[in-house]
Each structure stands twice: as structure tokens, then as C-alpha cells.
Protein backbone atom coordinates (compact mmCIF):
# COMPACT_ATOMS: atom_id res chain seq x y z
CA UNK A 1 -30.54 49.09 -134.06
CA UNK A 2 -29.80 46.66 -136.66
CA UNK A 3 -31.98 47.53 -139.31
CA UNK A 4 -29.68 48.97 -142.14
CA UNK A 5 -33.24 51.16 -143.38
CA UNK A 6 -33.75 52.27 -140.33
CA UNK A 7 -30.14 53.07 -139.73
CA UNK A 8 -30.09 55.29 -142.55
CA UNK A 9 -33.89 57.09 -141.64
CA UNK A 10 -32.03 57.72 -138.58
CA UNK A 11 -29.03 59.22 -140.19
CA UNK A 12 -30.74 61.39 -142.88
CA UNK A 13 -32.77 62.58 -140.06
CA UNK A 14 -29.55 63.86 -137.95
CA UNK A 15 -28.09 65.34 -140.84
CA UNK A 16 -31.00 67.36 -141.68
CA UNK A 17 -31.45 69.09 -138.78
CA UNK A 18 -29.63 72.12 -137.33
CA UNK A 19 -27.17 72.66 -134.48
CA UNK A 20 -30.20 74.49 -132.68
CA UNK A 21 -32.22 71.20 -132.79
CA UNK A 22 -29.50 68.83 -132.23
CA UNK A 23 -28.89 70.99 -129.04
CA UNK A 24 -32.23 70.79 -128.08
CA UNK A 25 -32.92 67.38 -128.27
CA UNK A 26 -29.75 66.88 -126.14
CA UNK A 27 -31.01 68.99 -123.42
CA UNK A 28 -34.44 67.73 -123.32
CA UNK A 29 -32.63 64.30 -123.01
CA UNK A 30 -30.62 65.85 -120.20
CA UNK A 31 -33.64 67.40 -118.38
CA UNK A 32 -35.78 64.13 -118.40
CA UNK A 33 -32.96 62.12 -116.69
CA UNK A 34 -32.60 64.79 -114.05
CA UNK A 35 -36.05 64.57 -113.91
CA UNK A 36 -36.25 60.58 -113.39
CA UNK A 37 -33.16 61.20 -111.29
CA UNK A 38 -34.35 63.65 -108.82
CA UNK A 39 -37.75 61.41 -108.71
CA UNK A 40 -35.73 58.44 -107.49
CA UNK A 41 -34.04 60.42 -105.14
CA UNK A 42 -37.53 61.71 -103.64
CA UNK A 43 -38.29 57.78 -103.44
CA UNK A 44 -35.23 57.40 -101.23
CA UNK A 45 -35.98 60.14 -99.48
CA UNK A 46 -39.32 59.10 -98.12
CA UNK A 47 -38.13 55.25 -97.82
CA UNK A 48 -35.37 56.83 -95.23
CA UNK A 49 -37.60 59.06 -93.12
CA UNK A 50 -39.75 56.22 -92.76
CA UNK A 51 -37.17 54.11 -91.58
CA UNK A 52 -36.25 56.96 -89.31
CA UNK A 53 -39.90 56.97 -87.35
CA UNK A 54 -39.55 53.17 -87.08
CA UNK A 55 -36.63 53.09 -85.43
CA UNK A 56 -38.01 56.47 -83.08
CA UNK A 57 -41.18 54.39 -82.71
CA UNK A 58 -39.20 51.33 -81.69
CA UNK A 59 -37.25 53.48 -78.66
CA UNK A 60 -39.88 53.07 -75.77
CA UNK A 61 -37.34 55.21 -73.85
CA UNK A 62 -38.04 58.96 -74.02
CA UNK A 63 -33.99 59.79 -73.29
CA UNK A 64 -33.04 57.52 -76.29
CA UNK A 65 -35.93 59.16 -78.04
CA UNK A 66 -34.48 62.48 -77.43
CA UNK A 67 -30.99 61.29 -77.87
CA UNK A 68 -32.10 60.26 -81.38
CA UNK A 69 -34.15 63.42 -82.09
CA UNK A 70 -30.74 65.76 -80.77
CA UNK A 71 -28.89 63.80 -83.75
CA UNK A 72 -31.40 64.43 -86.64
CA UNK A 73 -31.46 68.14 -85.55
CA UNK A 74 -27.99 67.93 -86.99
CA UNK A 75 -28.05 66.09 -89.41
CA UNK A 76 -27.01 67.07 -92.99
CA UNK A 77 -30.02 66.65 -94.83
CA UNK A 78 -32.47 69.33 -94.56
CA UNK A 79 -35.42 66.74 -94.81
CA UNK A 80 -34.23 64.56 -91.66
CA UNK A 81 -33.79 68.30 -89.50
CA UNK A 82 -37.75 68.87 -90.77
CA UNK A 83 -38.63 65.42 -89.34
CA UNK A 84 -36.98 65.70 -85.95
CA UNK A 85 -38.47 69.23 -85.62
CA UNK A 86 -41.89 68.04 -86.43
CA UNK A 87 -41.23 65.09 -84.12
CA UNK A 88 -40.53 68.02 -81.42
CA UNK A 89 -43.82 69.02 -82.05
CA UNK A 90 -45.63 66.16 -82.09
CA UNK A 91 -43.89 65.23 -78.68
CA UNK A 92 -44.99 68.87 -77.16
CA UNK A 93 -48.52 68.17 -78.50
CA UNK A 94 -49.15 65.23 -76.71
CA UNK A 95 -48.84 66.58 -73.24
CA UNK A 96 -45.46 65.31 -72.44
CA UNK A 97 -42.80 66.86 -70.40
CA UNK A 98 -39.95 67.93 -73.28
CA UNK A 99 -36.34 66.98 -72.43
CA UNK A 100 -35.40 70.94 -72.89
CA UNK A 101 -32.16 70.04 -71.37
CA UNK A 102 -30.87 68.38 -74.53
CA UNK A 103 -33.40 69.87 -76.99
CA UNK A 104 -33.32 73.59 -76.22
CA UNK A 105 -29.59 74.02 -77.75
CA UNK A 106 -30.21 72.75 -81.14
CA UNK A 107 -33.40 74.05 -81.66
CA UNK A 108 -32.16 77.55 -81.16
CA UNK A 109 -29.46 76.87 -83.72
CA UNK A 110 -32.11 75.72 -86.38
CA UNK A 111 -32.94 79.45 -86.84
CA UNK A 112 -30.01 80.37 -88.62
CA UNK A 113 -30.35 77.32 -91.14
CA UNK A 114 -29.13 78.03 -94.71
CA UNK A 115 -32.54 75.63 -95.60
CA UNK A 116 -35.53 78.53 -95.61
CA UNK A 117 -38.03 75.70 -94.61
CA UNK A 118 -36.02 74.42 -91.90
CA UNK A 119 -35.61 77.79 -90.34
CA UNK A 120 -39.16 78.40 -90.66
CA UNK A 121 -40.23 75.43 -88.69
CA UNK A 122 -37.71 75.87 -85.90
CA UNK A 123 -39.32 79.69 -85.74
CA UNK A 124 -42.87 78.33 -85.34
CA UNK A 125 -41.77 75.53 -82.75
CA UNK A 126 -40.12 78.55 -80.64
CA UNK A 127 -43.07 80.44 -80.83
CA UNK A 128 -45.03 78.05 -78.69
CA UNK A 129 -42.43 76.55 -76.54
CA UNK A 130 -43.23 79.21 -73.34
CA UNK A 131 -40.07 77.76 -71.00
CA UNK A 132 -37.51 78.62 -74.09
CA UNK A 133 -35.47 81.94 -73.75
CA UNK A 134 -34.96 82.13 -77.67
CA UNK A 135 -35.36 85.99 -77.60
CA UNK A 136 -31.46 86.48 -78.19
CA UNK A 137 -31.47 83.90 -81.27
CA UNK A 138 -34.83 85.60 -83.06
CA UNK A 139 -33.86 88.92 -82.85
CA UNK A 140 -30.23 88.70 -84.72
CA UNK A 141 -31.89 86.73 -86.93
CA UNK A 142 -35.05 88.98 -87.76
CA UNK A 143 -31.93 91.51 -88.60
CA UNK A 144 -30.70 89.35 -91.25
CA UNK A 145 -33.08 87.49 -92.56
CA UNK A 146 -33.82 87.75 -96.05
CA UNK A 147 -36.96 85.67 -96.35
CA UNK A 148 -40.45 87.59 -96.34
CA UNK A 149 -42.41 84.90 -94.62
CA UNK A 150 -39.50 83.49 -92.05
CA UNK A 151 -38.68 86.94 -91.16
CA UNK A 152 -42.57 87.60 -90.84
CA UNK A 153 -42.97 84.22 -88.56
CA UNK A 154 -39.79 85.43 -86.34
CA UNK A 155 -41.35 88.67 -85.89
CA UNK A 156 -44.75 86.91 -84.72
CA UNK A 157 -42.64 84.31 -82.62
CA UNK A 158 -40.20 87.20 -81.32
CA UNK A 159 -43.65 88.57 -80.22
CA UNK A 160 -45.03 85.47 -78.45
CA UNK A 161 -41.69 85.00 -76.51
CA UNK A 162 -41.58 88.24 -75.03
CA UNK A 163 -44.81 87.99 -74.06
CA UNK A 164 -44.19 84.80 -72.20
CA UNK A 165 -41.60 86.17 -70.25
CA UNK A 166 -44.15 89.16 -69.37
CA UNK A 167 -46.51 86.54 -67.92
CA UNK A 168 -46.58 86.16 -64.25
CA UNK A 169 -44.71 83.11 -62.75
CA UNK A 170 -42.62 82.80 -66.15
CA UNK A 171 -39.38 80.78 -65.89
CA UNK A 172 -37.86 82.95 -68.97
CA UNK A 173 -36.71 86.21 -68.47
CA UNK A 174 -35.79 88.67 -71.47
CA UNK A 175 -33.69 92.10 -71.00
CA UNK A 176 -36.36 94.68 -72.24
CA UNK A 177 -33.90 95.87 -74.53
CA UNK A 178 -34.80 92.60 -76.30
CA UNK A 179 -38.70 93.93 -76.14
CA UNK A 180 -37.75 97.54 -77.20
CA UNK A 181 -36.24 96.85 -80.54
CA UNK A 182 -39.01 94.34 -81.12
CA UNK A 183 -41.34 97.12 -81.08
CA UNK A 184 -39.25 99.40 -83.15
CA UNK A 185 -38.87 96.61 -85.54
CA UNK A 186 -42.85 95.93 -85.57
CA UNK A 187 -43.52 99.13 -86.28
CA UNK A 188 -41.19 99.61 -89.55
CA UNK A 189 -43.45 96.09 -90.45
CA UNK A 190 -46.84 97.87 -89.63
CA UNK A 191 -45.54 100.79 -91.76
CA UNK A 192 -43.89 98.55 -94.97
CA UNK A 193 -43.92 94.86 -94.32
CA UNK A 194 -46.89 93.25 -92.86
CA UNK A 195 -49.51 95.25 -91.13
CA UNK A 196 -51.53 92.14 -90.16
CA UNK A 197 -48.12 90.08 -88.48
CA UNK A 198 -46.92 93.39 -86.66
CA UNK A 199 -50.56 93.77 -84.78
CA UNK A 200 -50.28 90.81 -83.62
């Protein structure tokens, strides 16, 4: 500022303190404009996934829909491949015929995500789509995965595919090699893991 008094306060103060506390003060000055940073990225964030459903709620065609949902599958940002999964889900929930044609691929590929949540949310959209051979895809992933609760919710999903393809009339069909070394895997969970996952 340009008060000479307050200049020299300011000074004196500096001088009197210690490397330790200049330090400090610089990294708490640091840490509050990450802080404000990472907030105003959030803000973005939001602002663009909402701009995202308006322009999926402005497509009254369900090939451009699924066009546009194939493409955010893909997409960079872990966020945007969240939304289109969700948007997956949404579309399953509401009784409509899914475009598995187009979807099926990418999906499967979302289970090997480096994003945790991502993976996650592909695993639990699997889980429930009965006319989707993902069998293949869980299992090398439930071999590698590193992540208690994902590996717990491909176990669970591994579970619900193969019985799917045990149903009669099923479209998917799964070698039972596939089935066997879900079993053997479900019982090293019932033993260590999760007891409560692996019974089901």
C-alpha cells in the first residue's frame, strides 16, 4: 500500500519471523488458490454437463441420441463418461429398446477405466443389462483389479451375467469355463474378501 507506517508494520513484521513461518504462510497462500481454483473448475464442470443434457434433450432422434451418448463414452473427462453412462441408465429405465448395436462396445471398454468411479458405474450398468455378453471383459478385470468395492461390484455383476445366460431363452451365451473360475474366485471372496457379495 501507500502508507509509509504501514509499510514499515509490514516490514518489521517479515523480518521478525522465521523461514518456517515465511514458508508457511506461502503455502497456505498456495493451498487457498488451488482451493478457489479447483472450485471454479467444479463450476465449469457442472455448467458443461448441463449443457451436455440440453443438447441430448434437444435430439428427439434416439440414433442421434445414441450417436451422442457413443461420443461421451469416450470422451476424456471422466465426469462426461459418468454422464453418458448414467444417461445409459436412465434410457434402460424407461422401458426403451437400447441401441446395443452402437452402445454394447464402449460400455464393455468402460471397465478397464483408469477413473475408479467410472469403472464402477460401467460394472453396475453390465450387471443389469441381460442381452450383454460382458462375461469375457469382467472376469480379466476382476483379476486385476485393485479396488475393494469395483472388484466386489464385478464379482456381483460377473455373477448376474452368468446367470442370465443360464436362463432359458437367453440371447447370451458364456463358455462355462467363464462360470467355473467365477466360482473359484467367489469362494476365495467368501473365505477373505466379502462373505456377503460372494453369496450372492
Amino acid at each position: 500500500g501507500n502508507d509509509e507506517q504501514m509499510w514499515r508494520k509490514s516490514l518489521k513484521d517479515f523480518e521478525n519471523k522465521s523461514r518456517t513461518d515465511i514458508l508457511r504462510e506461502g503455502l497456505l497462500v498456495q493451498q487457498d488458490k488451488v482451493r478457489q481454483l479447483n472450485e471454479e473448475v467444479a463450476k465449469w464442470q457442472k455448467r458443461y454437463l448441463l449443457s451436455l443434457d440440453n443438447v441430448y434433450q434437444a435430439a428427439a432422434d434416439d440414433a442421434v441420441r445414441a450417436k451422442f451418448i457413443t461420443e461421451s463414452l469416450a470422451f476424456d473427462n471422466s465426469l462426461v463418461r459418468l454422464w453418458a453412462v448414467e444417461k445409459i441408465n436412465m434410457w434402460r429405465k424407461s422401458g426403451k429398446t437400447l441401441p446395443l448395436d452402437i452402445l454394447q462396445k464402449p460400455i464393455v471398454l468402460l471397465i478397464s477405466d483408469p477413473d475408479a468411479a467410472v469403472r464402477l458405474a460401467a460394472v453396475e450398468l453390465l450387471g443389469v443389462l441381460t442381452n450383454v455378453n460382458s462375461a469375457d471383459a469382467l472376469l480379466a478385470q476382476l483379476k486385476v483389479e485393485n479396488d475393494p468395492a469395483v472388484k466386489t461390484e464385478i464379482l456381483v455383476s460377473l455373477g448376474h451375467v452368468c446367470n442370465f445366460a443360464l436362463s432359458p431363452g437367453a440371447e447370451v451365451k458364456i463358455n462355462p469355463q467363464i462360470r467355473m473360475e467365477t466360482l473359484q474366485i467367489t469362494s476365495e471372496f467368501l473365505k477373505d474378501s466379502n462373505p456377503v457379495a460372494a453369496a450372492e
